[in-house]
C-alpha atoms as a PDB file:
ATOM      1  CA  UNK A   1      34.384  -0.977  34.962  1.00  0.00           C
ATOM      2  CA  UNK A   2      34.723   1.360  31.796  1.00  0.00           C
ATOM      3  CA  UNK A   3      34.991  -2.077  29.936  1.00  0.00           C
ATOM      4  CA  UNK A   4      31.893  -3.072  31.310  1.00  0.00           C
ATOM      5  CA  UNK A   5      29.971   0.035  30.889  1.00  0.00           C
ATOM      6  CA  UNK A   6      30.913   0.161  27.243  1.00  0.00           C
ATOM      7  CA  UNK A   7      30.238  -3.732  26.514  1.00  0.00           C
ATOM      8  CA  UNK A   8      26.544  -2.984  28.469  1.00  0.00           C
ATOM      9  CA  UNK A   9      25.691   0.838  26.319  1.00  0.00           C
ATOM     10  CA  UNK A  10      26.783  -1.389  22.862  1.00  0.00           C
ATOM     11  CA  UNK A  11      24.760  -4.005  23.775  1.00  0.00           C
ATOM     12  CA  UNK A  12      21.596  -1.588  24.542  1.00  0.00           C
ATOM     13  CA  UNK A  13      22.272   0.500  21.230  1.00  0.00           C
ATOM     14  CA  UNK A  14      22.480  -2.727  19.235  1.00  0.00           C
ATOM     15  CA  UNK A  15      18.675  -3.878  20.808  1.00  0.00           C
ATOM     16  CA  UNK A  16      17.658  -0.426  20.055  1.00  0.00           C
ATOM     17  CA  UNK A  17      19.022  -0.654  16.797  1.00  0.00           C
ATOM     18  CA  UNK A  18      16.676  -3.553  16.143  1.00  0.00           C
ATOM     19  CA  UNK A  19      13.935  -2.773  17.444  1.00  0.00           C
ATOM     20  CA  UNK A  20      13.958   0.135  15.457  1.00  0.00           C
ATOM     21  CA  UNK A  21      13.054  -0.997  11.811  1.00  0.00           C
ATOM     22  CA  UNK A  22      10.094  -3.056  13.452  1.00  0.00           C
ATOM     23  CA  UNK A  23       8.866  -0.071  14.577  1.00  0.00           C
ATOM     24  CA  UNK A  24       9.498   2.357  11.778  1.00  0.00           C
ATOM     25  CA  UNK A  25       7.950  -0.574   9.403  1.00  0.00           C
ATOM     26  CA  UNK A  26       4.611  -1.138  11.497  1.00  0.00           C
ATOM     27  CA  UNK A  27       4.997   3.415  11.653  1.00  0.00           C
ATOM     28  CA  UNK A  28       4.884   3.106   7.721  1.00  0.00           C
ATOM     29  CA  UNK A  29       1.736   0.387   7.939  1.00  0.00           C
ATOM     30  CA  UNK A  30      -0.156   2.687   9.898  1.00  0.00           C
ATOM     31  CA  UNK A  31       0.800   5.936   8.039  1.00  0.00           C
ATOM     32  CA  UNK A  32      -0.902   4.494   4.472  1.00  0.00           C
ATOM     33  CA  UNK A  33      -3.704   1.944   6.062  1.00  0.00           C
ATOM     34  CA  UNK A  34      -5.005   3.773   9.239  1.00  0.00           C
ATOM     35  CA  UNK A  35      -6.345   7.117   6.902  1.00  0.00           C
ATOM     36  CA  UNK A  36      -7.419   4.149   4.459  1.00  0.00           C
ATOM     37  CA  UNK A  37      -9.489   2.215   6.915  1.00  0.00           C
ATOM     38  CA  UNK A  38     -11.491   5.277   7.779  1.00  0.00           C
ATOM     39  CA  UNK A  39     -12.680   6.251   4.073  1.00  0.00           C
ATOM     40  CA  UNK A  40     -12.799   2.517   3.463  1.00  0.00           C
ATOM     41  CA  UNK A  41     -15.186   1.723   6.556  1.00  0.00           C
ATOM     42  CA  UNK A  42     -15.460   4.628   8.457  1.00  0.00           C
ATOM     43  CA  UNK A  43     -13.845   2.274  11.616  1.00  0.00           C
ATOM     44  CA  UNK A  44     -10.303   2.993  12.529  1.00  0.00           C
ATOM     45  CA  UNK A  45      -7.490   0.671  12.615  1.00  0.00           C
ATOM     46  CA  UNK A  46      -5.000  -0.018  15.279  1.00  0.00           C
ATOM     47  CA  UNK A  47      -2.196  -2.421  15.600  1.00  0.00           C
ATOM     48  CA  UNK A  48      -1.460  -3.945  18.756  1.00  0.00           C
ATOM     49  CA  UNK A  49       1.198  -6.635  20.570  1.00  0.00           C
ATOM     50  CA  UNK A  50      -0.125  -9.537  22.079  1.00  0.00           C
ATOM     51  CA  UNK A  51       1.371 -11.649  24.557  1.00  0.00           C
ATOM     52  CA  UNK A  52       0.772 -14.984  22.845  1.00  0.00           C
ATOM     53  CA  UNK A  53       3.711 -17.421  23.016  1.00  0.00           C
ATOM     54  CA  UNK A  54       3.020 -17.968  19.090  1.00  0.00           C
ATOM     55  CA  UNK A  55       4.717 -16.546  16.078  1.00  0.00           C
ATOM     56  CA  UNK A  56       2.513 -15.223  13.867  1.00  0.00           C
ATOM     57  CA  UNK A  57      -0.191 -11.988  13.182  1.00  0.00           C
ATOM     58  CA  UNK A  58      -4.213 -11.664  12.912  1.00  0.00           C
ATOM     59  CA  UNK A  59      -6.308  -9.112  11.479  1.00  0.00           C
ATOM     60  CA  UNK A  60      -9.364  -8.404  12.974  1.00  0.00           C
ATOM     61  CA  UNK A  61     -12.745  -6.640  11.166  1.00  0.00           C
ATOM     62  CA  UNK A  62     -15.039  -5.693  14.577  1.00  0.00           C
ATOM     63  CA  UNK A  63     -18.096  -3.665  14.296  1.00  0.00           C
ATOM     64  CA  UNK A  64     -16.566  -0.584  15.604  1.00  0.00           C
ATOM     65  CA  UNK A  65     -12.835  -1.050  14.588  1.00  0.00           C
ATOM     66  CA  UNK A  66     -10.293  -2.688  12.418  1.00  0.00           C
ATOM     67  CA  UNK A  67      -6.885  -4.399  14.247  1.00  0.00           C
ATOM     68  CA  UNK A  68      -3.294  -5.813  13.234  1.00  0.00           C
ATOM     69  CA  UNK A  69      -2.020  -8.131  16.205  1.00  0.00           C
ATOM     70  CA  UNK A  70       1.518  -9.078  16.370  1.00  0.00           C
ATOM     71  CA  UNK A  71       2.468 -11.524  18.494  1.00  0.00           C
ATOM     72  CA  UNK A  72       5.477 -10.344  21.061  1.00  0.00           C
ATOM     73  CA  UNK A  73       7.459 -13.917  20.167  1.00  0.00           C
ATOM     74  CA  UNK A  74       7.218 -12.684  16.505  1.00  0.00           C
ATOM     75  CA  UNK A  75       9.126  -9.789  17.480  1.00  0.00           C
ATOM     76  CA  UNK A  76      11.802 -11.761  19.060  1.00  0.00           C
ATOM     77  CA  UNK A  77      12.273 -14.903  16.795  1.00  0.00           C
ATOM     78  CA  UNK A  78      15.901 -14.239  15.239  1.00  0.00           C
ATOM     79  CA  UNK A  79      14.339 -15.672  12.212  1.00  0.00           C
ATOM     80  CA  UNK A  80      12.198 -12.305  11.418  1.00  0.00           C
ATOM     81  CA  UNK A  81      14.402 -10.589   8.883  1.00  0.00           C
ATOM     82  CA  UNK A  82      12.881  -6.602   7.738  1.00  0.00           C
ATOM     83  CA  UNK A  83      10.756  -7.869   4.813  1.00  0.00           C
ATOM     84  CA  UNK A  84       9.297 -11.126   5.700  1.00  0.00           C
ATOM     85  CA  UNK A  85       8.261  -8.990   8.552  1.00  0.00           C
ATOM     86  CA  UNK A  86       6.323  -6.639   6.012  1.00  0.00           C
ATOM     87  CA  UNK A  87       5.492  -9.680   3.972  1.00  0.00           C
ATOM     88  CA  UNK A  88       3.002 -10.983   6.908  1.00  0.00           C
ATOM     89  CA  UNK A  89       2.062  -7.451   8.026  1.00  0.00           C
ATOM     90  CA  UNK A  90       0.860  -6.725   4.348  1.00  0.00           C
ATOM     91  CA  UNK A  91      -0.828 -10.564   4.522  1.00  0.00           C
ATOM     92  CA  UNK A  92      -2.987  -9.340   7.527  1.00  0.00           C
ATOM     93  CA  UNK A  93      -3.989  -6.168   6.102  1.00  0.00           C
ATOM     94  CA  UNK A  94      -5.006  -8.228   2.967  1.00  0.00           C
ATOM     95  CA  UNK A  95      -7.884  -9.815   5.162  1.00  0.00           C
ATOM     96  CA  UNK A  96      -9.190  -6.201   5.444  1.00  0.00           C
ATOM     97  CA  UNK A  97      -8.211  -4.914   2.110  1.00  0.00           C
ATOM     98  CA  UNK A  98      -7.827  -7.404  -0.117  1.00  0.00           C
ATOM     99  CA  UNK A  99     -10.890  -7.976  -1.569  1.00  0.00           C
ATOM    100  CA  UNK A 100     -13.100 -11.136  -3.063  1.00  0.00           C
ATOM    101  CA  UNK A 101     -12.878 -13.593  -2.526  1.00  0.00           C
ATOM    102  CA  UNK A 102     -13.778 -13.939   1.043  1.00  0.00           C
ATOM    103  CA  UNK A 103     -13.865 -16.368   3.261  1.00  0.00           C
ATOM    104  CA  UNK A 104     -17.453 -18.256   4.995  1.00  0.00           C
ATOM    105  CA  UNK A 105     -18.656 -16.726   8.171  1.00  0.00           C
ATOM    106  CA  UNK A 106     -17.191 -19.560  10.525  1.00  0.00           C
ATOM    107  CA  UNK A 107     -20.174 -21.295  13.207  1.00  0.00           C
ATOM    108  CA  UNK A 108     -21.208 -19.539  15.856  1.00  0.00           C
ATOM    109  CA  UNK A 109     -20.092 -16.254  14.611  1.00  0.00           C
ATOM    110  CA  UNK A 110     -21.544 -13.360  16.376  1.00  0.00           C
ATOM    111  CA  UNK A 111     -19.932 -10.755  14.617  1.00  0.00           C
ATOM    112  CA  UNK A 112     -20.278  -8.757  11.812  1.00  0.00           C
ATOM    113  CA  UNK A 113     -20.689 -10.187   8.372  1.00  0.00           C
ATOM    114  CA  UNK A 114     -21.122  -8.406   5.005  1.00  0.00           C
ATOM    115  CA  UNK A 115     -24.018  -7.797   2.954  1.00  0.00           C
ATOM    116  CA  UNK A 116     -24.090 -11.080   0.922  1.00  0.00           C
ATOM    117  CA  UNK A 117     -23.808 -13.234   3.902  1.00  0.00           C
ATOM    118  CA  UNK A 118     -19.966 -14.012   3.565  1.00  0.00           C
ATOM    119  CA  UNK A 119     -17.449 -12.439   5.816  1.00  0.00           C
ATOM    120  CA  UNK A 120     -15.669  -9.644   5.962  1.00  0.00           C
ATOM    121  CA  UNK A 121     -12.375 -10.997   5.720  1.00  0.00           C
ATOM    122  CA  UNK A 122     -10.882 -12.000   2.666  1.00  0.00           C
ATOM    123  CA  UNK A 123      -9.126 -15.438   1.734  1.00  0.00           C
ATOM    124  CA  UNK A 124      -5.898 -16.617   2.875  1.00  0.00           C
ATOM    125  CA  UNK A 125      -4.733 -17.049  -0.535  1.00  0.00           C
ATOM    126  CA  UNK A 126      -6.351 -13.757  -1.507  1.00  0.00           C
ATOM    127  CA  UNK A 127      -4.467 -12.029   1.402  1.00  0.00           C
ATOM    128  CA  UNK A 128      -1.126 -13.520   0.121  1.00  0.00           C
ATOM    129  CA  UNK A 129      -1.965 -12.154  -3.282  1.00  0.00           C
ATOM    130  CA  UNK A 130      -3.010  -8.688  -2.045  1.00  0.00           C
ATOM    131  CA  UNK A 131       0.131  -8.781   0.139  1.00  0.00           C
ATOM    132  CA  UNK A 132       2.991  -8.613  -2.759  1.00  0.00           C
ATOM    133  CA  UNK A 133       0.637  -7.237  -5.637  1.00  0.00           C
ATOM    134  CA  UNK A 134      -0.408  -4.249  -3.247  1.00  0.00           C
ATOM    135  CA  UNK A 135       1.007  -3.855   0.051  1.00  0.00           C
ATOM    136  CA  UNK A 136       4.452  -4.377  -0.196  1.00  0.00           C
ATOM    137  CA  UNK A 137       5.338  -2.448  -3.040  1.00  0.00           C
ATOM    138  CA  UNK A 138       3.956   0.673  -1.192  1.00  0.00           C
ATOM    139  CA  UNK A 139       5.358  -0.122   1.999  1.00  0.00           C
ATOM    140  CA  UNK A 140       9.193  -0.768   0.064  1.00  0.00           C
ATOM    141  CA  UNK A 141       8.065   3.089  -1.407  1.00  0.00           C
ATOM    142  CA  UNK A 142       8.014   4.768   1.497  1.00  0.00           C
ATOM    143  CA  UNK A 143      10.649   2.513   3.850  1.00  0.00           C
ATOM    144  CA  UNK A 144      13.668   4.326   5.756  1.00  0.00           C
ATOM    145  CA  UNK A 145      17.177   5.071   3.542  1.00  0.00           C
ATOM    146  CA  UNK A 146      18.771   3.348   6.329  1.00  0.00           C
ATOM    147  CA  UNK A 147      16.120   0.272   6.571  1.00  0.00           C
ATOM    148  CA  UNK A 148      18.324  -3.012   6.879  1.00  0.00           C
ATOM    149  CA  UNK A 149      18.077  -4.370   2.910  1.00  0.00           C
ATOM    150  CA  UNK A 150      17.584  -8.309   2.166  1.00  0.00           C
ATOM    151  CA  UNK A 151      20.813 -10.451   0.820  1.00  0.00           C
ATOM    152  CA  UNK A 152      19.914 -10.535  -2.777  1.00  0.00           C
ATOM    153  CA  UNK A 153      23.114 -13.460  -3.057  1.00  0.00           C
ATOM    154  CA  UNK A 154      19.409 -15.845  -2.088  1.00  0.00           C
ATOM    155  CA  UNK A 155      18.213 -14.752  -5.714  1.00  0.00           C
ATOM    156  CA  UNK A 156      17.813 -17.895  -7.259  1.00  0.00           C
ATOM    157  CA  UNK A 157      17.586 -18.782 -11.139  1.00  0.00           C
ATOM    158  CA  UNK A 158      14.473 -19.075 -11.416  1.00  0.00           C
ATOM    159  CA  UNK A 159      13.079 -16.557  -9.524  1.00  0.00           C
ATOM    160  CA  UNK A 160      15.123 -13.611 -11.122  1.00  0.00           C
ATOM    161  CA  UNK A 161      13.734 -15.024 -14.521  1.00  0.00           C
ATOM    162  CA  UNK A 162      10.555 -14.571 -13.917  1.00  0.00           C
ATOM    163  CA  UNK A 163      10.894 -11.003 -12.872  1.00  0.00           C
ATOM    164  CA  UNK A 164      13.511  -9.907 -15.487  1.00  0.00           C
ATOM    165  CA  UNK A 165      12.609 -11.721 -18.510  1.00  0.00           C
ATOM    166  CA  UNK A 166       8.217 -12.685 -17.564  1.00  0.00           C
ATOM    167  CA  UNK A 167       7.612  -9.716 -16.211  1.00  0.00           C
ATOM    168  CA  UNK A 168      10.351  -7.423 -17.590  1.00  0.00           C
ATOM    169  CA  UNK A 169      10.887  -5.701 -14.693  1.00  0.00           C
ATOM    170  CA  UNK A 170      14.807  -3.370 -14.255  1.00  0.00           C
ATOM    171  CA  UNK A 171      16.189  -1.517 -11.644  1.00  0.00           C
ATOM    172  CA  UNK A 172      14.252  -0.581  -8.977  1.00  0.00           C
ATOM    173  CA  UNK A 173      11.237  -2.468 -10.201  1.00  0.00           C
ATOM    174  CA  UNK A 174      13.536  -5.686 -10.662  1.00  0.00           C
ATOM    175  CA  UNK A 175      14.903  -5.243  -7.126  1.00  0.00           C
ATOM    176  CA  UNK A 176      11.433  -4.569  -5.502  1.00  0.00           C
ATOM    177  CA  UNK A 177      10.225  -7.703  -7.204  1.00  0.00           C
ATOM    178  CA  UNK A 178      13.128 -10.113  -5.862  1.00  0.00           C
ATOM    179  CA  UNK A 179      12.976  -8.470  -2.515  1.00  0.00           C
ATOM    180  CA  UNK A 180       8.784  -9.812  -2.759  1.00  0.00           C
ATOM    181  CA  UNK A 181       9.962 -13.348  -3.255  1.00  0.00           C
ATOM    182  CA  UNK A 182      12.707 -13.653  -0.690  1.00  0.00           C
ATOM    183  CA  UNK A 183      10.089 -11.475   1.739  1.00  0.00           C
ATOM    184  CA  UNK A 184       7.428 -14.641   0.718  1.00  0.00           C
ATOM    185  CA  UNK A 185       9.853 -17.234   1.660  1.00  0.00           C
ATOM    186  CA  UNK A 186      11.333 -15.293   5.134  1.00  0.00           C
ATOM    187  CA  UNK A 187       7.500 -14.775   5.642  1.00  0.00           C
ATOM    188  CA  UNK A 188       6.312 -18.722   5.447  1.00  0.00           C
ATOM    189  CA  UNK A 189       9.384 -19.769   7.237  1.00  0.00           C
ATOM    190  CA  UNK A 190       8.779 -17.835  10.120  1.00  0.00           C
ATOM    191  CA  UNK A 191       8.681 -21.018  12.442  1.00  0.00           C
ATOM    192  CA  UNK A 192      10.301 -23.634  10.395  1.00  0.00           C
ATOM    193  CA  UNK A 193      12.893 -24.122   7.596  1.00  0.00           C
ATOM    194  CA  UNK A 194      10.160 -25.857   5.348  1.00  0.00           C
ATOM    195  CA  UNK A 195      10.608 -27.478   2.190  1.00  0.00           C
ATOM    196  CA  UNK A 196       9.493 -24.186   0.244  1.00  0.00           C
ATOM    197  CA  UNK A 197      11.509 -22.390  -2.541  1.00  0.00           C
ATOM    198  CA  UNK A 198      10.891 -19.606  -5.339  1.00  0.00           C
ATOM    199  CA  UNK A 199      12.903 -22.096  -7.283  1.00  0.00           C
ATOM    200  CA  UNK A 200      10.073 -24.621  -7.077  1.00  0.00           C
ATOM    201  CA  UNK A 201       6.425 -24.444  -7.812  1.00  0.00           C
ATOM    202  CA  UNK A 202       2.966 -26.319  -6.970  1.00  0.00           C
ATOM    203  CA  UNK A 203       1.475 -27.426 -10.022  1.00  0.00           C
ATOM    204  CA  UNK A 204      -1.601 -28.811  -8.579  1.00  0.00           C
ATOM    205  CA  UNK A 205      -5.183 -27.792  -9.405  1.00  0.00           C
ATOM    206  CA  UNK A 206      -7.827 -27.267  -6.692  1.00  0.00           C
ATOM    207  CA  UNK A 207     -10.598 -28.576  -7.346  1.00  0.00           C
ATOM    208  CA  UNK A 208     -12.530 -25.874  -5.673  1.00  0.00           C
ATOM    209  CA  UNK A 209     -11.850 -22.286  -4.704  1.00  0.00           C
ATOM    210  CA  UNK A 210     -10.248 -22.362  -1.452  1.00  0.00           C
ATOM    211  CA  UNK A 211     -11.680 -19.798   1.202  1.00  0.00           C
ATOM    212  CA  UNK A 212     -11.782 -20.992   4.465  1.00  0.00           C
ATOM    213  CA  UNK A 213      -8.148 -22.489   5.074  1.00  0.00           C
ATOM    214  CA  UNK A 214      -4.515 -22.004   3.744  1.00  0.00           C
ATOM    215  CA  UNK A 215      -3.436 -23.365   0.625  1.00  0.00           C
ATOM    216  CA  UNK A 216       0.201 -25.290   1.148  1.00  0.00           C
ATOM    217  CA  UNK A 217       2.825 -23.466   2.103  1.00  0.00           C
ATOM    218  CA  UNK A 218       4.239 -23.811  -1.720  1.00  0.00           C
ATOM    219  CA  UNK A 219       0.931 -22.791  -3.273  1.00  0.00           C
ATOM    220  CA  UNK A 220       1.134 -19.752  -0.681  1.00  0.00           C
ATOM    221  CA  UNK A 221       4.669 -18.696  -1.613  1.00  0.00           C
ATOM    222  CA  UNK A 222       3.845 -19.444  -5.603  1.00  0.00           C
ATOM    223  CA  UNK A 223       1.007 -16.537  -5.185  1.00  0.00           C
ATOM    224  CA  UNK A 224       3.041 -14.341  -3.517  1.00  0.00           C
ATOM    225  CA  UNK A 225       5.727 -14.655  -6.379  1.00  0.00           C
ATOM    226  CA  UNK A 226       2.860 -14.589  -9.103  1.00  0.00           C
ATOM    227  CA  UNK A 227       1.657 -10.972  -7.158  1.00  0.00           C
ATOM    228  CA  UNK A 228       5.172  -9.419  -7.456  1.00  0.00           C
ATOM    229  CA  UNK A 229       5.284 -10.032 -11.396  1.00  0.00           C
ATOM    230  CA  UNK A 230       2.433  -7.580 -12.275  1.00  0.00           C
ATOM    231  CA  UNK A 231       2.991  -4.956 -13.908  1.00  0.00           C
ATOM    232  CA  UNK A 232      -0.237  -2.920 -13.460  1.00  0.00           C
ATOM    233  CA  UNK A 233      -0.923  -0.260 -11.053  1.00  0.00           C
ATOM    234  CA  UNK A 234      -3.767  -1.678  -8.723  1.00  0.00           C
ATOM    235  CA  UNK A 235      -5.856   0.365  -5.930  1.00  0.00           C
ATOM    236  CA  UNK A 236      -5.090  -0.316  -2.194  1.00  0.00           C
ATOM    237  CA  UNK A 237      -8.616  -1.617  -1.595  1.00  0.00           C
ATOM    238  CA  UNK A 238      -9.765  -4.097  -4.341  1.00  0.00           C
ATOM    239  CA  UNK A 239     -12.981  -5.242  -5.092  1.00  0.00           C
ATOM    240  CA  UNK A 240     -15.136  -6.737  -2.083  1.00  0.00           C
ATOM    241  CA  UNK A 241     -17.813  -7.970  -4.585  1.00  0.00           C
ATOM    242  CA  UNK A 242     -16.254  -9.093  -7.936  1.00  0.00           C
ATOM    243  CA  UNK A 243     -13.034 -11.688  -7.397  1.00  0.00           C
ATOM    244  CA  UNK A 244     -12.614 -11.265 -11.401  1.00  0.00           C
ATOM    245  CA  UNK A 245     -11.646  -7.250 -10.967  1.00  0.00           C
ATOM    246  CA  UNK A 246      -8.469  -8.762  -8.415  1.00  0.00           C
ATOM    247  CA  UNK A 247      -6.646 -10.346 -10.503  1.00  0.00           C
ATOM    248  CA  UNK A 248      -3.533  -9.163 -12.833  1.00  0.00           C
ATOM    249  CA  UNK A 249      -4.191  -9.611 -16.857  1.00  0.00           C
ATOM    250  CA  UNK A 250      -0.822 -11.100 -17.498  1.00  0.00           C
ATOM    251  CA  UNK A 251      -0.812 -14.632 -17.615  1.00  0.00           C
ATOM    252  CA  UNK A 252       2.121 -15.187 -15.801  1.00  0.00           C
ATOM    253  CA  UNK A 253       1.302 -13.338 -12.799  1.00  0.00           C
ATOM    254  CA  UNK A 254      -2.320 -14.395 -12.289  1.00  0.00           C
ATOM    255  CA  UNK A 255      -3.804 -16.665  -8.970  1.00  0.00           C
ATOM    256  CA  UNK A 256      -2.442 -19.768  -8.825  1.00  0.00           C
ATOM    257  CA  UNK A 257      -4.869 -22.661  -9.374  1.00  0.00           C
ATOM    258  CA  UNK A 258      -3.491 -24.638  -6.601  1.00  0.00           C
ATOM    259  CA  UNK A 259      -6.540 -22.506  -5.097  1.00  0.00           C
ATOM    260  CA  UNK A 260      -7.897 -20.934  -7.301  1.00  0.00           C
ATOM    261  CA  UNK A 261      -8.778 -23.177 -10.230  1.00  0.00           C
END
């Protein structure tokens, strides 16, 4: 029976145990974005669990609010690792914050739209973006001393070129910039083991701006790669107007023109 007992209170401590960084990273999400989404829009935000049988997130822009929503089988795929989870928590707030460009207002939209006619929600390849070149980094800032860390032993050639020697980053800059790529790839292989690598890259041009859909899953993780390699400081809420101001300078960190030629 004492067997048994101990077996069951290990088992319970080890599912509390894990549960625990999910909540202490959607904690940190709300600590920076909640006070942001009031000054930003005067609406407050809330992040919520959904029952859906899906694996994924959604961001929300209502008329009197602003909403995460995880999905509960996100929370229990083994495949969710710490910072792919704040990978596609920092890809949802990027439809809020991220800036132009934005998407179309979809048909039969009843909802609010902005000023100019577009939507309020920014572009799936302008979330990714937003996601490592903003979000991340300040969520990695503020995360738990004991937070479960990624296996860097993933780092690939390639990938620890570009942020060592591109982008010259060292130390804690270097790690927090190999932790964004493995976080893209964990992130976009949240339901499958696809064909996607920070050793590889999409070379193809678009040959428009892409707004309204997701850009292939290499494309995706190229921009969130290209968003971890900048080296300037950049505001939590870009610019909602002018897609020019939400870029980085350096060449080798700008949007990839697999959507955005």
């Amino acid at each position: 029976m004492k067997i048994l007992f101990i077996i069951f209170f290990f088992s319970i401590s080890k599912a509390s145990l894990a549960q625990s960084w999910k909540e202490q990273i959607i904690n940190n999400a709300k600590a920076v974005y909640a006070p942001l989404s009031i000054t930003t829009f005067n609406k407050p935000l809330y992040f919520r669990i959904s029952e859906s049988q899906t694996i994924g997130g959604s961001a929300h822009h209502e008329v009197d609010h602003l909403s995460i929503v995880l999905d509960r089988e996100l929370l229990e795929t083994p495949r969710l690792t710490p910072d792919g989870f704040r990978m596609l928590i920092c890809h949802e707030l990027g439809h809020l914050f991220g800036g132009s460009p934005r998407k179309n207002v979809p048909p039969e939209w009843d909802g609010p739209t902005a000023h100019d006619g577009l939507s309020l929600m920014t572009s799936e390849g302008q979330a990714d973006y937003y996601a490592s070149l903003v979000c991340f980094r300040k969520l990695l800032a503020i995360e738990a001393p004991d937070s479960p860390g990624p296996n860097f032993q993933r780092v690939g050639a390639r990938l620890k070129h570009k942020c060592e020697v591109e982008a010259g980053f060292k130390n804690s800059k270097l790690e927090e910039c190999l932790r964004a790529g493995l976080a893209g790839e964990d992130f976009l292989k949240l339901t499958f083991e696809f064909n996607i690598s920070c050793e590889k890259f999409d070379d193809s041009i678009a040959p428009n701006l892409i707004r309204d859909f997701y850009p292939d899953r290499q494309c995706r993780l190229d921009t969130i790669v290209n968003g971890a390699l900048c080296i300037e400081n950049q505001t939590l809420v870009l610019d909602f107007d002018q897609m020019e101001n939400n870029g980085c300078r350096q060449e080798y960190a700008i949007r990839p023109a697999c959507w955005f030629p």
